[in-house]
Protein backbone atom coordinates (compact mmCIF):
# COMPACT_ATOMS: atom_id res chain seq x y z
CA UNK A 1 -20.25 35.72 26.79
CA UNK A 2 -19.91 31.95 26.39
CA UNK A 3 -15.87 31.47 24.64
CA UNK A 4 -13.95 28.09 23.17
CA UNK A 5 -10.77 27.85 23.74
CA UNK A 6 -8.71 26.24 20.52
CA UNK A 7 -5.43 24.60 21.84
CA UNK A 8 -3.23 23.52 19.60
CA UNK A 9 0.02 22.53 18.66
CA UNK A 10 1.13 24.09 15.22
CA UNK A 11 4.86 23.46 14.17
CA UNK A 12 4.16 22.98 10.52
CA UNK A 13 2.74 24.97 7.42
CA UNK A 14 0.33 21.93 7.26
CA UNK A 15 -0.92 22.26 10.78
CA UNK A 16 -0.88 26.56 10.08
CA UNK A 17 -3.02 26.01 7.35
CA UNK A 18 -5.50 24.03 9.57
CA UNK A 19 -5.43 26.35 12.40
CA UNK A 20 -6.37 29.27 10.31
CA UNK A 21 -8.94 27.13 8.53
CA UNK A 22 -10.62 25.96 12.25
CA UNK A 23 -10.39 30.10 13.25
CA UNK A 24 -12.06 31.33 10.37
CA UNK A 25 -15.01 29.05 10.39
CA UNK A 26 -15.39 29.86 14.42
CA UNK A 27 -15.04 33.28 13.30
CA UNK A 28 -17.95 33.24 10.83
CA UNK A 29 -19.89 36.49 10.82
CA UNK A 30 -23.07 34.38 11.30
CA UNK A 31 -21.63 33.27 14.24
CA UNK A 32 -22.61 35.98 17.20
CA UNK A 33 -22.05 35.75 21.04
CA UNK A 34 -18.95 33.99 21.39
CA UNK A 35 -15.72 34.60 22.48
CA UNK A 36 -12.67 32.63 20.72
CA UNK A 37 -9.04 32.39 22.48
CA UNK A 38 -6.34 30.43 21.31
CA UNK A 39 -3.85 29.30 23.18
CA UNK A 40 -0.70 26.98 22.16
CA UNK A 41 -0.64 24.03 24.14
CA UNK A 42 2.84 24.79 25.54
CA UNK A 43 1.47 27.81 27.02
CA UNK A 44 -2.34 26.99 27.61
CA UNK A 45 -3.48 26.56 31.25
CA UNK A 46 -6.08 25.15 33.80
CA UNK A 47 -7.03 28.62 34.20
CA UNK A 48 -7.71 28.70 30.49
CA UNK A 49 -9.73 25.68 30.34
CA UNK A 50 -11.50 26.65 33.17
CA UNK A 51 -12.57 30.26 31.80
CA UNK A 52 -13.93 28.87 28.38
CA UNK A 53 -17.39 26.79 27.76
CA UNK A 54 -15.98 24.39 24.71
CA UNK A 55 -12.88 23.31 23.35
CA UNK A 56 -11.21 22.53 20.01
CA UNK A 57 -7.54 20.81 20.18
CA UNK A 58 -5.38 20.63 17.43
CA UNK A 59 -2.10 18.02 17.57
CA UNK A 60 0.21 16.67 15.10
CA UNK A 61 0.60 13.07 15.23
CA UNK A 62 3.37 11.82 16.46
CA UNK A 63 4.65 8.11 16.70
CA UNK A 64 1.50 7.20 16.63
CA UNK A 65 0.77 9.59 19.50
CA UNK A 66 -0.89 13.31 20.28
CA UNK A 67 1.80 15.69 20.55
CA UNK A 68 4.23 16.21 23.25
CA UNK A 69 2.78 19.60 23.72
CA UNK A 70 -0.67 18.56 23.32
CA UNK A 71 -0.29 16.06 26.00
CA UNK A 72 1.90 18.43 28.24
CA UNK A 73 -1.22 20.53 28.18
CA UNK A 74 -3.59 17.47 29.30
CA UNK A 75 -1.02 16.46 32.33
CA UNK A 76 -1.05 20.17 33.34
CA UNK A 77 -5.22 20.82 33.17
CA UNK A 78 -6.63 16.99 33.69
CA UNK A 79 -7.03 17.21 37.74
CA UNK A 80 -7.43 20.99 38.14
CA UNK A 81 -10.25 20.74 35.47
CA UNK A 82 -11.71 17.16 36.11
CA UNK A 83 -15.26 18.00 37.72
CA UNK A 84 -15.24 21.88 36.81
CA UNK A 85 -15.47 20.95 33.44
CA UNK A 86 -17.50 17.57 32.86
CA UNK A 87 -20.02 17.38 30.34
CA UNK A 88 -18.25 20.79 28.08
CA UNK A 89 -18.00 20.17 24.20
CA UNK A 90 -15.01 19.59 22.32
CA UNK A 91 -14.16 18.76 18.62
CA UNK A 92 -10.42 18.21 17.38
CA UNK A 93 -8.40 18.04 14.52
CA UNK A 94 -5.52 15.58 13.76
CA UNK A 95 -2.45 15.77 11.34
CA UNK A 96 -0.35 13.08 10.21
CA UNK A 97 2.17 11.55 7.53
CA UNK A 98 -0.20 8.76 7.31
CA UNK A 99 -2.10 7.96 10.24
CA UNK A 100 -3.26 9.58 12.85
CA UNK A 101 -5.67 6.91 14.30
CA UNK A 102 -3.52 6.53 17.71
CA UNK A 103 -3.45 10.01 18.29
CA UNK A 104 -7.35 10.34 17.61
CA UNK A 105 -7.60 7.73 20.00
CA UNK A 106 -5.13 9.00 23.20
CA UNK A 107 -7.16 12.49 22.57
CA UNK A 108 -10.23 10.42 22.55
CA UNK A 109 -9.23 8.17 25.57
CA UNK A 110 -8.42 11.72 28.14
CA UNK A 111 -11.62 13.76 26.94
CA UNK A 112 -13.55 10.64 28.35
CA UNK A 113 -11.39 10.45 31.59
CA UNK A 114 -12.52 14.54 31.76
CA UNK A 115 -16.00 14.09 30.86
CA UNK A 116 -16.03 15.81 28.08
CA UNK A 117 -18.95 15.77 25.38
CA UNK A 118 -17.93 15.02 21.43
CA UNK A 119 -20.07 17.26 19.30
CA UNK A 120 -18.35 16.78 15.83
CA UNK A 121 -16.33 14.03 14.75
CA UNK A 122 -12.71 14.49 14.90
CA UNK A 123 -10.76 16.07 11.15
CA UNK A 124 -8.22 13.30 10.54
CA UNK A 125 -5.86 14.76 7.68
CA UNK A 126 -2.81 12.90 6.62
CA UNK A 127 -0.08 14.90 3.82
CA UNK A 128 -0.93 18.14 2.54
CA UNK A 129 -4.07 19.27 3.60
CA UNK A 130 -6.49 19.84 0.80
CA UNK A 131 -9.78 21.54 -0.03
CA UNK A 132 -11.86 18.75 1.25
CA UNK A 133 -9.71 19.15 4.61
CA UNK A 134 -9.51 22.86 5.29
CA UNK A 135 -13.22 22.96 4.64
CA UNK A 136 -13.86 20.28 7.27
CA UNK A 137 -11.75 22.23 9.74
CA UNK A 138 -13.40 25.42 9.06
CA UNK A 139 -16.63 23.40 9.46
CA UNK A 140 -15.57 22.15 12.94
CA UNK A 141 -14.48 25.67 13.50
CA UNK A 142 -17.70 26.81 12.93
CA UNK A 143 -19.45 23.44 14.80
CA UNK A 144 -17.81 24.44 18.00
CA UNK A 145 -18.35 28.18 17.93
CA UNK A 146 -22.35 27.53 17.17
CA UNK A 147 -22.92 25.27 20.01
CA UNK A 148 -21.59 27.75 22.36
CA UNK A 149 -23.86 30.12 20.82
CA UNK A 150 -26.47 32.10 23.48
């Protein structure tokens, strides 16, 4: 059975909120034949990446940065994972005080380095996510989870 992996990073009741928005959309009943595992990215490994056919990353953003955990989970999988996993999809979602464009872009930046294939645009949410913004990460929830599909 084909499985995405989410890895995220979720210190706040902002990023929670996300993270249950992105599982229940990749959870959607309609949604048959794949596998979902979520792993923080403290404790997420090559191994992990490795196992699963997609991926959806979820970061605060930080100084204008990905997370310190997000990126500790890049340093950890990039070589281990670099031609295993070329040409795998991947969406992600971002949250920020007010801008998250640098860490959009870092995430952006190693995903190419991997080889990894975009198949949804990245959720950029800045303050308290809304509607509009939990419904776009249950959409890419549910994005990711469908393309794995058999």
């Amino acid at each position: 059975m084909p499985s995405l992996l989410i890895v995220h990073h979720t210190p706040s009741p902002n990023l929670q909120a996300l993270l249950e928005a992105v599982l229940a959309g990749a959870g959607d009943p309609e949604i048959e034949g794949v596998d979902v595992v979520r792993r923080p990215a403290l404790t997420a490994t090559a191994s992990d990446v490795l196992a699963a056919d997609g991926y959806l990353l979820g970061t605060t953003a930080n100084l204008g940065y990905m997370s310190g955990a997000l990126k500790h989970f890049f340093d950890q999988v990039y070589y281990p994972c670099l031609d295993a996993t070329r040409g795998r999809p991947f969406g992600c979602y971002v949250h920020g005080g007010d801008d998250v464009t640098g860490a959009v872009r870092s995430i952006g930046t190693i995903t190419t380095g991997l080889g990894w294939t975009r198949v949804a645009e990245p959720v950029e949410v800045t303050g308290t996510p809304g509607r509009e913004a939990l419904a776009a990460c249950r959409e890419l929830g549910g994005t990711l989870a469908a393309h794995l599909m058999p």
